[in-house]
C-alpha atoms as a PDB file:
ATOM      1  CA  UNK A   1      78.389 101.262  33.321  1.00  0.00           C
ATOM      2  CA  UNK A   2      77.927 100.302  36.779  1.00  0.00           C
ATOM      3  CA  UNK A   3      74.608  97.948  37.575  1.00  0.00           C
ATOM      4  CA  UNK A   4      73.157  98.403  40.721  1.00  0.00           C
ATOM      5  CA  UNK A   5      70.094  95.939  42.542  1.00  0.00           C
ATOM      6  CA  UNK A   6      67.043  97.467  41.035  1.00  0.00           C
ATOM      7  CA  UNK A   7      64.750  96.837  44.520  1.00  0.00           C
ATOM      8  CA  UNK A   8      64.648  99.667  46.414  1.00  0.00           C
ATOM      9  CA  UNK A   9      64.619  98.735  50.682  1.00  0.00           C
ATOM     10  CA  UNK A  10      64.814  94.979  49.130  1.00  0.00           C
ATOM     11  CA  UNK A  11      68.014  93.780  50.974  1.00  0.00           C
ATOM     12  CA  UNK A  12      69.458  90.633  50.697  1.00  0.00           C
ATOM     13  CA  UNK A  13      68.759  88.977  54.166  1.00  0.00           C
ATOM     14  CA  UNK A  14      71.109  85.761  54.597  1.00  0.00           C
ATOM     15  CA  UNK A  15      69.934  82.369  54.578  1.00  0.00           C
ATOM     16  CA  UNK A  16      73.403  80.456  54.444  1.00  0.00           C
ATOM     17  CA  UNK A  17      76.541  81.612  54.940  1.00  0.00           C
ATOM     18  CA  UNK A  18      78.855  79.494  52.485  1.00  0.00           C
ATOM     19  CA  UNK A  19      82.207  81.218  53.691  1.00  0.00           C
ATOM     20  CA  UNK A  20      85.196  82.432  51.624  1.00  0.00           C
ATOM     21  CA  UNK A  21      85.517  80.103  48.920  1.00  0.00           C
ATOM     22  CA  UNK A  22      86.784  80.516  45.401  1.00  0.00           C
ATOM     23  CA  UNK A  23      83.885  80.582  43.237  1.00  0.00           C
ATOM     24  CA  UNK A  24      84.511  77.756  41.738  1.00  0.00           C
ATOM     25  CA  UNK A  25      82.477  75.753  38.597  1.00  0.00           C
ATOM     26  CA  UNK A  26      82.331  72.213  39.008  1.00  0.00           C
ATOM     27  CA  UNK A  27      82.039  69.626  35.953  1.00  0.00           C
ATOM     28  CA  UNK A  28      82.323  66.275  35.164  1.00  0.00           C
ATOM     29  CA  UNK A  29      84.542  65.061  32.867  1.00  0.00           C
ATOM     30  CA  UNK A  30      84.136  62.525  30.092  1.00  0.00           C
ATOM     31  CA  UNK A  31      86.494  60.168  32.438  1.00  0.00           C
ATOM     32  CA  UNK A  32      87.019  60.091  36.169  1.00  0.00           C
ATOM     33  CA  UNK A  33      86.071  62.143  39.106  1.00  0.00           C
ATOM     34  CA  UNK A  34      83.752  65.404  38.768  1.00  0.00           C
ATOM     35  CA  UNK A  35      86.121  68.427  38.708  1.00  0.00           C
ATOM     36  CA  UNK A  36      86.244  72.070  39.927  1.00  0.00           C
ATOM     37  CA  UNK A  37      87.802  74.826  38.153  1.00  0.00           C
ATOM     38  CA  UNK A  38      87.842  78.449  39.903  1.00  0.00           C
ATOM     39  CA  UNK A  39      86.417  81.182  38.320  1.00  0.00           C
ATOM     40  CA  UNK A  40      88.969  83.883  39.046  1.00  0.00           C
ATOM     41  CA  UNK A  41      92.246  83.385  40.896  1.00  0.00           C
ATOM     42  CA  UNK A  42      91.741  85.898  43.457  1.00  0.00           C
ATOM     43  CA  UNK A  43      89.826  84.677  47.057  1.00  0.00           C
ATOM     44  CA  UNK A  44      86.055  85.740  46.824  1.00  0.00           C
ATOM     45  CA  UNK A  45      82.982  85.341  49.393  1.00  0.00           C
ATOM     46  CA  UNK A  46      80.346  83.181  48.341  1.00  0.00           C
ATOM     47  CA  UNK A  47      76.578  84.105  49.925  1.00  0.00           C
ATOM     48  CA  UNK A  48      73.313  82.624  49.291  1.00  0.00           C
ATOM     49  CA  UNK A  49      71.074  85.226  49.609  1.00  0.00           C
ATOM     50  CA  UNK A  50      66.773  85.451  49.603  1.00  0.00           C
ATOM     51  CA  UNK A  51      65.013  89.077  49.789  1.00  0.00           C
ATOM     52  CA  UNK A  52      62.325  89.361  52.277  1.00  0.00           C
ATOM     53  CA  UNK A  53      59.012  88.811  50.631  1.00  0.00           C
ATOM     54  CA  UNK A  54      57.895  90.964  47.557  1.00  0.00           C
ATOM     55  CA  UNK A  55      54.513  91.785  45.510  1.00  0.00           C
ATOM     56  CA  UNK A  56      54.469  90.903  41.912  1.00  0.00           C
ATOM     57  CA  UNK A  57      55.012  94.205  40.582  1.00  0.00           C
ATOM     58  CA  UNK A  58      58.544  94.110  42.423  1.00  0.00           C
ATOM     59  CA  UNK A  59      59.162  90.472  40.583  1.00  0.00           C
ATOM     60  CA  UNK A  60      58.760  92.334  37.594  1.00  0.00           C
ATOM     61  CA  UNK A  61      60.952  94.498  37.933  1.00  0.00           C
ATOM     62  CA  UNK A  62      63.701  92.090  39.118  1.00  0.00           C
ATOM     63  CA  UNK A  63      63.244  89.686  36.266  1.00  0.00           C
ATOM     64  CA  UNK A  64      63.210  92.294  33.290  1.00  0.00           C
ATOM     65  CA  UNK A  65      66.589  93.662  35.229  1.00  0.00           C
ATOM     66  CA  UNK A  66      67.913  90.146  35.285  1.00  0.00           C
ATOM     67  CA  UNK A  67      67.026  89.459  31.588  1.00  0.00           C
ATOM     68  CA  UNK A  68      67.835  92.658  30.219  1.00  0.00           C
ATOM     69  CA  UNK A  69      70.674  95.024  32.130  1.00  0.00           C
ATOM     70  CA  UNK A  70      72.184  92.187  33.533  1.00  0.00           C
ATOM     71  CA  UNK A  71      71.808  90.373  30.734  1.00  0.00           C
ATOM     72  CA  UNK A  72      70.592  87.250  31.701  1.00  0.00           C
ATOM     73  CA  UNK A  73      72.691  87.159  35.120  1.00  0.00           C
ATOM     74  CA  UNK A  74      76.278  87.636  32.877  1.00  0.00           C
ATOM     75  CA  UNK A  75      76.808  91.121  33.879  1.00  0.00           C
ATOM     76  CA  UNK A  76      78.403  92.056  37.847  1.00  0.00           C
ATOM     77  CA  UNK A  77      76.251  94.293  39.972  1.00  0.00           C
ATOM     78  CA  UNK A  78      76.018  96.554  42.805  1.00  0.00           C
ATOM     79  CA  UNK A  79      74.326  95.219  46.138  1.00  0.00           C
ATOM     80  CA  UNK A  80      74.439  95.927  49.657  1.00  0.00           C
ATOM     81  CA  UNK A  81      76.790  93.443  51.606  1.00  0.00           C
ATOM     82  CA  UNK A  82      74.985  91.162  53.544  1.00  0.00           C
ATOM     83  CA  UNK A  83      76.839  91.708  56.546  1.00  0.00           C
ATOM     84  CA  UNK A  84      78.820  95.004  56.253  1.00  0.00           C
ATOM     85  CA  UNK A  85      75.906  96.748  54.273  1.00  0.00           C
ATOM     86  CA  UNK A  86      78.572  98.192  52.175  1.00  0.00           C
ATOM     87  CA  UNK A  87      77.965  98.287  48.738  1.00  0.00           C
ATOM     88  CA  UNK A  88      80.401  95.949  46.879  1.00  0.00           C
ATOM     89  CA  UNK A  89      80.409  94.156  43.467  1.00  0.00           C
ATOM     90  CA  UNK A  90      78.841  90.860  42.655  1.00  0.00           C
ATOM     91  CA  UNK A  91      78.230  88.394  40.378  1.00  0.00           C
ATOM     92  CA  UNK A  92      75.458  85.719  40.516  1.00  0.00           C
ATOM     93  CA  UNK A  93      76.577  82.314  40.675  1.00  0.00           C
ATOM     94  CA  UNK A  94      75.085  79.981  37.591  1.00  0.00           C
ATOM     95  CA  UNK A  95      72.933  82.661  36.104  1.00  0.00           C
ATOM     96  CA  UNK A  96      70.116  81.458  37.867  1.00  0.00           C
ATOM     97  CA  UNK A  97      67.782  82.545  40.877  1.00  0.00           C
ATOM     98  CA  UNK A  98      64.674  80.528  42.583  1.00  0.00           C
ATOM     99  CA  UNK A  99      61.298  82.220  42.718  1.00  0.00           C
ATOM    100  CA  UNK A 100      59.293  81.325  45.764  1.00  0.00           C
ATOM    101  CA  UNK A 101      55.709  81.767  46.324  1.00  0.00           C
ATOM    102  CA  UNK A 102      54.698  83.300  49.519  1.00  0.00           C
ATOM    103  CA  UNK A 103      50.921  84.224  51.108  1.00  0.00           C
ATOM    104  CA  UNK A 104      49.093  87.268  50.366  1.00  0.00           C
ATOM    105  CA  UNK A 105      50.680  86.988  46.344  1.00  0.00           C
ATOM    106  CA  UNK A 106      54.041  87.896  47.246  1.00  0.00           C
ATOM    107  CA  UNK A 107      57.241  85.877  46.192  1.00  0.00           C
ATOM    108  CA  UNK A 108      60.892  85.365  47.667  1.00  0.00           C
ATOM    109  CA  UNK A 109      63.564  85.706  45.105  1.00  0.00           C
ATOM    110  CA  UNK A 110      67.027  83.614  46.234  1.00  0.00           C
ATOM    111  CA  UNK A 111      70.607  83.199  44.144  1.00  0.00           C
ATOM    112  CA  UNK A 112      73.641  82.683  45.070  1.00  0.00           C
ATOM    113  CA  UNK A 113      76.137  85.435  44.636  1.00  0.00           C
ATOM    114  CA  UNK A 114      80.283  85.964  44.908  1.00  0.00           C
ATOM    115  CA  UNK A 115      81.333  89.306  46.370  1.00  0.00           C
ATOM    116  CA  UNK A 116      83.733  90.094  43.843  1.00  0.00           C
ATOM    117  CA  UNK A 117      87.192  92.039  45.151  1.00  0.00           C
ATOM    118  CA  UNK A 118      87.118  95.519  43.585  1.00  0.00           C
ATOM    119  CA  UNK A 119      89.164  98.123  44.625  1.00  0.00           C
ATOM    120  CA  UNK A 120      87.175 100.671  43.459  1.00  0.00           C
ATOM    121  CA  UNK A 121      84.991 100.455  46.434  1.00  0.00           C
ATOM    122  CA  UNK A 122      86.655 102.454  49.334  1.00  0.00           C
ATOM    123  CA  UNK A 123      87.393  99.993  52.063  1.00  0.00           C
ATOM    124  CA  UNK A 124      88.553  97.548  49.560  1.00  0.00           C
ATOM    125  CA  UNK A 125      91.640  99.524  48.635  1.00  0.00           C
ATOM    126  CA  UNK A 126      94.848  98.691  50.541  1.00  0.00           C
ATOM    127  CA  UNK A 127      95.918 101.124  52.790  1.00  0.00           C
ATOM    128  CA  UNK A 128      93.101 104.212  52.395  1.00  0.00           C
ATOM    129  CA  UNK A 129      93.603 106.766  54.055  1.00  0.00           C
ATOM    130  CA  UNK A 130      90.120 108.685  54.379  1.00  0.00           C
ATOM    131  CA  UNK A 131      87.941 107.627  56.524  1.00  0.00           C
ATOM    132  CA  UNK A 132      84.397 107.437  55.806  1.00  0.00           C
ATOM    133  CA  UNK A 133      85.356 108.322  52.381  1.00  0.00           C
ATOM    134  CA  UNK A 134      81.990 107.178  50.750  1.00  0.00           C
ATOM    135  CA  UNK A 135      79.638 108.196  53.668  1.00  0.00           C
ATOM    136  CA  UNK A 136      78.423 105.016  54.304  1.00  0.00           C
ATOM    137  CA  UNK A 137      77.475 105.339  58.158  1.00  0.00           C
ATOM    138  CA  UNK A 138      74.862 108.188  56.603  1.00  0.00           C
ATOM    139  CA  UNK A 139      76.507 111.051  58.414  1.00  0.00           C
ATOM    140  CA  UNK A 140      79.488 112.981  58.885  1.00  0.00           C
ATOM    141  CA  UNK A 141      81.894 111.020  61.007  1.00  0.00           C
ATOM    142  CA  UNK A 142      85.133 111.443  59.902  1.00  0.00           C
ATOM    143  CA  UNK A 143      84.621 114.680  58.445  1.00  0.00           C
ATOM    144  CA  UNK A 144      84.234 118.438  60.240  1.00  0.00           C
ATOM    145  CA  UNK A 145      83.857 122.020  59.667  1.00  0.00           C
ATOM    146  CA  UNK A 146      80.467 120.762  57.521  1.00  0.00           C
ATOM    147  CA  UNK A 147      78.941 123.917  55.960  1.00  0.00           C
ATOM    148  CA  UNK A 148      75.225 124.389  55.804  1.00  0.00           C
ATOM    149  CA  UNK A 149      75.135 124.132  52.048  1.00  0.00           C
ATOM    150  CA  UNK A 150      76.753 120.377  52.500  1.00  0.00           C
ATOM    151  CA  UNK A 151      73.516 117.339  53.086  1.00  0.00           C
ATOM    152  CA  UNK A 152      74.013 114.059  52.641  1.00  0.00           C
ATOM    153  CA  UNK A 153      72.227 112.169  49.403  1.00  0.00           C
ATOM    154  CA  UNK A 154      71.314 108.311  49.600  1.00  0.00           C
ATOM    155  CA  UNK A 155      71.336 106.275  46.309  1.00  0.00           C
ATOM    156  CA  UNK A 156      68.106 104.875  45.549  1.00  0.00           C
ATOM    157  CA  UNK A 157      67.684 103.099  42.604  1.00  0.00           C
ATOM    158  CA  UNK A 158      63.745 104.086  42.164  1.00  0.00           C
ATOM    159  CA  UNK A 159      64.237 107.672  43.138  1.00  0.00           C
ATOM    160  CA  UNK A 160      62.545 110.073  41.152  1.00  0.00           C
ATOM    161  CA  UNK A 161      65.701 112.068  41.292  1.00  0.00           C
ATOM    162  CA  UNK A 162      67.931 111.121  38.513  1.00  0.00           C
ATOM    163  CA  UNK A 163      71.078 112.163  40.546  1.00  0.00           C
ATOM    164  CA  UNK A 164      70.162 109.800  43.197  1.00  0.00           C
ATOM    165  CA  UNK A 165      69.563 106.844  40.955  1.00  0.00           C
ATOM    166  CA  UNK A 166      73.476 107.308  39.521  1.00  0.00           C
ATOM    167  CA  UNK A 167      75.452 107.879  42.976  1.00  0.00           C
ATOM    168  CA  UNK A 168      78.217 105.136  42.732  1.00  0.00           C
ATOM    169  CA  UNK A 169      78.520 104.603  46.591  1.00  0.00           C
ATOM    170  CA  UNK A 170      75.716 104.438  49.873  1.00  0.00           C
ATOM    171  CA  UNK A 171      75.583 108.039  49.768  1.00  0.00           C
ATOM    172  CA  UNK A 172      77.214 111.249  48.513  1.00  0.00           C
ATOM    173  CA  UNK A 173      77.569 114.552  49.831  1.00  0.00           C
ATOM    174  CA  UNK A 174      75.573 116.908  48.067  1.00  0.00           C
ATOM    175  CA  UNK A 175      77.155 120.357  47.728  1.00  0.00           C
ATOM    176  CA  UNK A 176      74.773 123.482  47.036  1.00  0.00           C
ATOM    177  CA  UNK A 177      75.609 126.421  45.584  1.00  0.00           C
ATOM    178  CA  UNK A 178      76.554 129.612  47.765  1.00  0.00           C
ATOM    179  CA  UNK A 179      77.254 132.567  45.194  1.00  0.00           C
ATOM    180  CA  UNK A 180      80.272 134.497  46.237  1.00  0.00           C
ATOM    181  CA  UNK A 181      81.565 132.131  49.264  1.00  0.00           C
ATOM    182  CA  UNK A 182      83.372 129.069  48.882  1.00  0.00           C
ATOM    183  CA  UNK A 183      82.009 126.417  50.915  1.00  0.00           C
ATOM    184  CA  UNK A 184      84.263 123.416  52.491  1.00  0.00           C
ATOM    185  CA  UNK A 185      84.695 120.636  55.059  1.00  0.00           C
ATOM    186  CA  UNK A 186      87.752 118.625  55.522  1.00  0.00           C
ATOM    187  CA  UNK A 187      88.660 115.167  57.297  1.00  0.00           C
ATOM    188  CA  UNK A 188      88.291 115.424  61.041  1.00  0.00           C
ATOM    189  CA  UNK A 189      91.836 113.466  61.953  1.00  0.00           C
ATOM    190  CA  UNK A 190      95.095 114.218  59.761  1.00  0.00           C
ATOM    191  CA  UNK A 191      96.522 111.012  58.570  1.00  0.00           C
ATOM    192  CA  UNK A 192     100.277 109.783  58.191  1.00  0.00           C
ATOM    193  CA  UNK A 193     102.241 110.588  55.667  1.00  0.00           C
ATOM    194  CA  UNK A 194     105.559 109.388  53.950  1.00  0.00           C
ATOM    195  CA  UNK A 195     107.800 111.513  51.965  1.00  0.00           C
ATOM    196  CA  UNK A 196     109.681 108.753  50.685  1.00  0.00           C
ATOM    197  CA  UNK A 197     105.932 107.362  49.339  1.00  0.00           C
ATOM    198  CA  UNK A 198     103.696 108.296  46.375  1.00  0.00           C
ATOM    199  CA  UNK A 199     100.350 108.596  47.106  1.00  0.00           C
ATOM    200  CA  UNK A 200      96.816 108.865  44.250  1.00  0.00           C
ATOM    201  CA  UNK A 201      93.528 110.598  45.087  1.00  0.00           C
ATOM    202  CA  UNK A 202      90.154 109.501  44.057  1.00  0.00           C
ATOM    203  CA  UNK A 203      86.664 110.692  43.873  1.00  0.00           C
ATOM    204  CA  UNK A 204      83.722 110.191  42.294  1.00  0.00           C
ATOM    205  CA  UNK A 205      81.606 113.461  41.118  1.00  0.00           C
ATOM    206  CA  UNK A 206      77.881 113.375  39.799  1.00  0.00           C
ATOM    207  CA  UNK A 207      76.359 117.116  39.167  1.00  0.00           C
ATOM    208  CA  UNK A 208      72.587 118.146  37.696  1.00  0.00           C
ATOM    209  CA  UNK A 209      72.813 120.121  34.817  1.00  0.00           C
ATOM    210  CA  UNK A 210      72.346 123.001  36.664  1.00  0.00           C
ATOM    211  CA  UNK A 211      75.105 123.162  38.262  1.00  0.00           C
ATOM    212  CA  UNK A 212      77.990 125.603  37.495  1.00  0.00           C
ATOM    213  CA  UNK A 213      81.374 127.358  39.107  1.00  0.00           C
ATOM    214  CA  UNK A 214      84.047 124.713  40.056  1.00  0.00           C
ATOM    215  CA  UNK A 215      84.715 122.309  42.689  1.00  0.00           C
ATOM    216  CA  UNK A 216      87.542 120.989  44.596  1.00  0.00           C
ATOM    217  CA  UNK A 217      89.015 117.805  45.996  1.00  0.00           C
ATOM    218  CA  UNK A 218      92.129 118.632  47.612  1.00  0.00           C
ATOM    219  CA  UNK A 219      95.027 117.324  49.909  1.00  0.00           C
ATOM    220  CA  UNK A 220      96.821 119.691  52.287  1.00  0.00           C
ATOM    221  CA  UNK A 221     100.260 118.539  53.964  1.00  0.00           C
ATOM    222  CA  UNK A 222     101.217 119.212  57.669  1.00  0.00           C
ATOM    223  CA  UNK A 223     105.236 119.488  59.311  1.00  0.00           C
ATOM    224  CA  UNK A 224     105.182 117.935  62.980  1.00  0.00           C
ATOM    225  CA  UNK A 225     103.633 120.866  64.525  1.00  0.00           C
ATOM    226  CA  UNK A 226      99.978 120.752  62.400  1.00  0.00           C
ATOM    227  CA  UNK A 227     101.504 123.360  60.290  1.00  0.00           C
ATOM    228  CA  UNK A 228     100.750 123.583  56.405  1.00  0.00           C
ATOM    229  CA  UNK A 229     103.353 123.573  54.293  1.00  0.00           C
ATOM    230  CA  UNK A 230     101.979 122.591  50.734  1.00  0.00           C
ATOM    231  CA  UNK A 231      98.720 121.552  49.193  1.00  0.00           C
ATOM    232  CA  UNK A 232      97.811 119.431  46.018  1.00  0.00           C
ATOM    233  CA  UNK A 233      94.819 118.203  43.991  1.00  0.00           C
ATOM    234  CA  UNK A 234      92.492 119.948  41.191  1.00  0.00           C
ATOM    235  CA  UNK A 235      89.694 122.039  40.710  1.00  0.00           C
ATOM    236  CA  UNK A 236      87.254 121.013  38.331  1.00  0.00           C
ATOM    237  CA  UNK A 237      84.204 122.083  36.605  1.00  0.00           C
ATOM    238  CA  UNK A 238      81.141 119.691  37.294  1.00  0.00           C
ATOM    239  CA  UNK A 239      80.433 117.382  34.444  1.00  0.00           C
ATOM    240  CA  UNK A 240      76.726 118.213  34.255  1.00  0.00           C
ATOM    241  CA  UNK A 241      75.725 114.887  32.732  1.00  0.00           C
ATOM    242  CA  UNK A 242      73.720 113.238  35.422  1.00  0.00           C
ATOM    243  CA  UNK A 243      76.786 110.556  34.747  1.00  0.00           C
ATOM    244  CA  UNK A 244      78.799 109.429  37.665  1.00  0.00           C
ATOM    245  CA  UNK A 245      82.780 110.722  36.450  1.00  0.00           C
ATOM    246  CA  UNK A 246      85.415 109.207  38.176  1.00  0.00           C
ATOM    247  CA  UNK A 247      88.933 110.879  38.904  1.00  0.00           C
ATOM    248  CA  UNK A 248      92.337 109.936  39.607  1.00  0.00           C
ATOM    249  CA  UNK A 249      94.926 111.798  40.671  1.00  0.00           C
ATOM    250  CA  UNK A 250      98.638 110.733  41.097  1.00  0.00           C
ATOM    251  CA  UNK A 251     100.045 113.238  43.192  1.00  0.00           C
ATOM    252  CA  UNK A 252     103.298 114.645  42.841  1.00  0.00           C
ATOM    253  CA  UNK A 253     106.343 114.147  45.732  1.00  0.00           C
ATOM    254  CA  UNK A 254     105.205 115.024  48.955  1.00  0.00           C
ATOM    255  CA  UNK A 255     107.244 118.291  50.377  1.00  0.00           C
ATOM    256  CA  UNK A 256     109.469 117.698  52.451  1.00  0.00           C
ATOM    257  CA  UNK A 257     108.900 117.722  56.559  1.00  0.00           C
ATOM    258  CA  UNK A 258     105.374 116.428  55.978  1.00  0.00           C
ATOM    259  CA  UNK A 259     104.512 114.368  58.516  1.00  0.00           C
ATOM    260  CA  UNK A 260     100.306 114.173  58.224  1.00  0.00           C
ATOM    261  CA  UNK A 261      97.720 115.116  55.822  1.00  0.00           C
ATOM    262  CA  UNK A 262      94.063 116.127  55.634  1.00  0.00           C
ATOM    263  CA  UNK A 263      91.523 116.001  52.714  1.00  0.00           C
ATOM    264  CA  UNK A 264      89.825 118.945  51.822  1.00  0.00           C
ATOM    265  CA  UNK A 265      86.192 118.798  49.429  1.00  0.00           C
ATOM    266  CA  UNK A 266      85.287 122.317  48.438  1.00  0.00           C
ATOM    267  CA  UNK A 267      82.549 124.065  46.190  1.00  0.00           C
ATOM    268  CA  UNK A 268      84.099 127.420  45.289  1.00  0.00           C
ATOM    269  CA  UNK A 269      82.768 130.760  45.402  1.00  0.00           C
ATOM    270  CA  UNK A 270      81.447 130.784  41.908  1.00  0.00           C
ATOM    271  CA  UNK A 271      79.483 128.645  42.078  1.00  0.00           C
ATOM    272  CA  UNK A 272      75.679 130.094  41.338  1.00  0.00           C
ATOM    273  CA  UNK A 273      73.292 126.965  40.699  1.00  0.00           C
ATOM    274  CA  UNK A 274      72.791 123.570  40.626  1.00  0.00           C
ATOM    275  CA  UNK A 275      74.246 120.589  42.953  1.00  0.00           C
ATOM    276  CA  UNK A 276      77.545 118.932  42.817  1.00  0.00           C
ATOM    277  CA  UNK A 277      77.895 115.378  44.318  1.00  0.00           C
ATOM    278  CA  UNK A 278      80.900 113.881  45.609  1.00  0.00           C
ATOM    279  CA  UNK A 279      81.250 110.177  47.267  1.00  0.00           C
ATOM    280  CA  UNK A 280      84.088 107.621  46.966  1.00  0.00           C
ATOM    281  CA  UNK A 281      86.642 110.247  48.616  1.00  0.00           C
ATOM    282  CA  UNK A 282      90.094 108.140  49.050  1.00  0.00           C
ATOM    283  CA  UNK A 283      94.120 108.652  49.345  1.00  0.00           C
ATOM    284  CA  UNK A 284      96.209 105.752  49.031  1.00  0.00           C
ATOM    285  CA  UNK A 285      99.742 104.875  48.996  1.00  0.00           C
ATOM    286  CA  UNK A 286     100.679 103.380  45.655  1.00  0.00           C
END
């Protein structure tokens, strides 16, 4: 289960930037000089954060999230970057945080946190392909050919919309239903491709339980001259579970003469009800 920040329009604003370090744990042993040992072996960011100023009701809310889903600070989360305002994974440092009275009853809440490398945040993975794969600018770019039946969905963790709450990514593209035409879009720039390369697309899907028909995340292949020559994927039904699902898709060889490639999301024509979500969109070279 993913665990995101439970504040809604709480960002972390920074306070001190302590670089790229490795996260490590310092100690003291029974003899000699105090000691460090890192935490993981891979290179991590290290932030201390604060939130702007909050009422106690908010506090609340952050504490029973610390002590309970994150289980007393043990479990990694889901927070806005405090530069990129990406969302990436993190862990807090110690298991603690400082509480900070403010005027007016509010309170400051600051921890330190590493940004943990995870590649299944798109612009983490080496060499992605698609860009603007999980809609973080909060439009379009990247994309074209948008139908009218395709809006964009922010997550927000105290959204009375249940789908909203559970999108793994900034935002999602939210894909009504048009009975008897098949809706699509497709990335705006056709990327390179290698023949002599495999490649794996990824998305992440989230539907109400109204929703019905299939759905399709596709990848069509181009020769030199912007012709097609081949397409690959699946079409799915939409899990209905109000449960992010993630797929993975190892695509066969390339054909060959393909030179670029463009990504192709599509909810098909039988499709009568409901919304299907899709974020996360990404092709990469394995």
């Amino acid at each position: 289960m993913t665990i995101y920040w439970p504040l809604k329009d709480v960002g972390a604003s920074i306070r001190s930037n302590y670089a790229l370090q490795d996260g490590g744990h310092a100690f003291e042993p029974e003899a000699g000089a105090p000691l460090s040992r890192p935490r993981t072996t891979a290179r991590v960011e290290a932030w201390k954060v604060e939130t702007i100023a909050i009422r106690e009701g908010d506090l609340a809310i952050f504490e029973d999230w610390f002590d309970d889903t994150l289980a007393k600070g043990t479990q990694p989360f889901v927070m806005t970057h405090p530069v990129t305002r990406a969302f990436r994974k993190m862990q807090v440092q110690d298991r603690v945080y400082s509480i900070t009275p403010r005027r007016g009853g509010r309170f400051v809440i600051g921890m330190n946190v590493l940004v943990l490398p995870d590649a299944s945040f798109p612009g983490t993975r080496k060499g992605e392909l698609v860009e603007n794969g999980d809609f973080r600018t909060g439009d379009f770019t990247g994309w074209t050919s948008v139908p009218s039946t395709f809006d964009l969905v922010q997550n927000d963790q105290q959204s009375a919309d249940a789908i909203a709450q559970k999108i793994p990514a900034p935002y999602a593209v939210r894909m009504a239903s048009n009975s008897g035409t098949a809706e699509s879009m497709f990335s705006a720039t056709a990327f390179a491709v290698d023949p002599a390369k495999s490649y794996r697309l990824q998305y992440d899907e989230v539907s109400d339980a109204a929703a019905d028909g299939t759905f399709a995340v596709v990848v069509t292949y181009l020769d030199g001259g912007g012709t097609p020559l081949a397409t690959d994927g699946s079409t799915f039904a939409p899990s209905g579970t109000s449960q992010p699902i993630h797929k993975s898709i190892d695509l066969p060889a390339l054909p060959g003469g393909a030179v670029t490639a463009q990504v192709f999301v599509r909810r098909d024509a039988n499709g009568t009800a409901g919304n299907i979500y899709l974020t996360n969109v990404s092709m990469v070279p394995l």
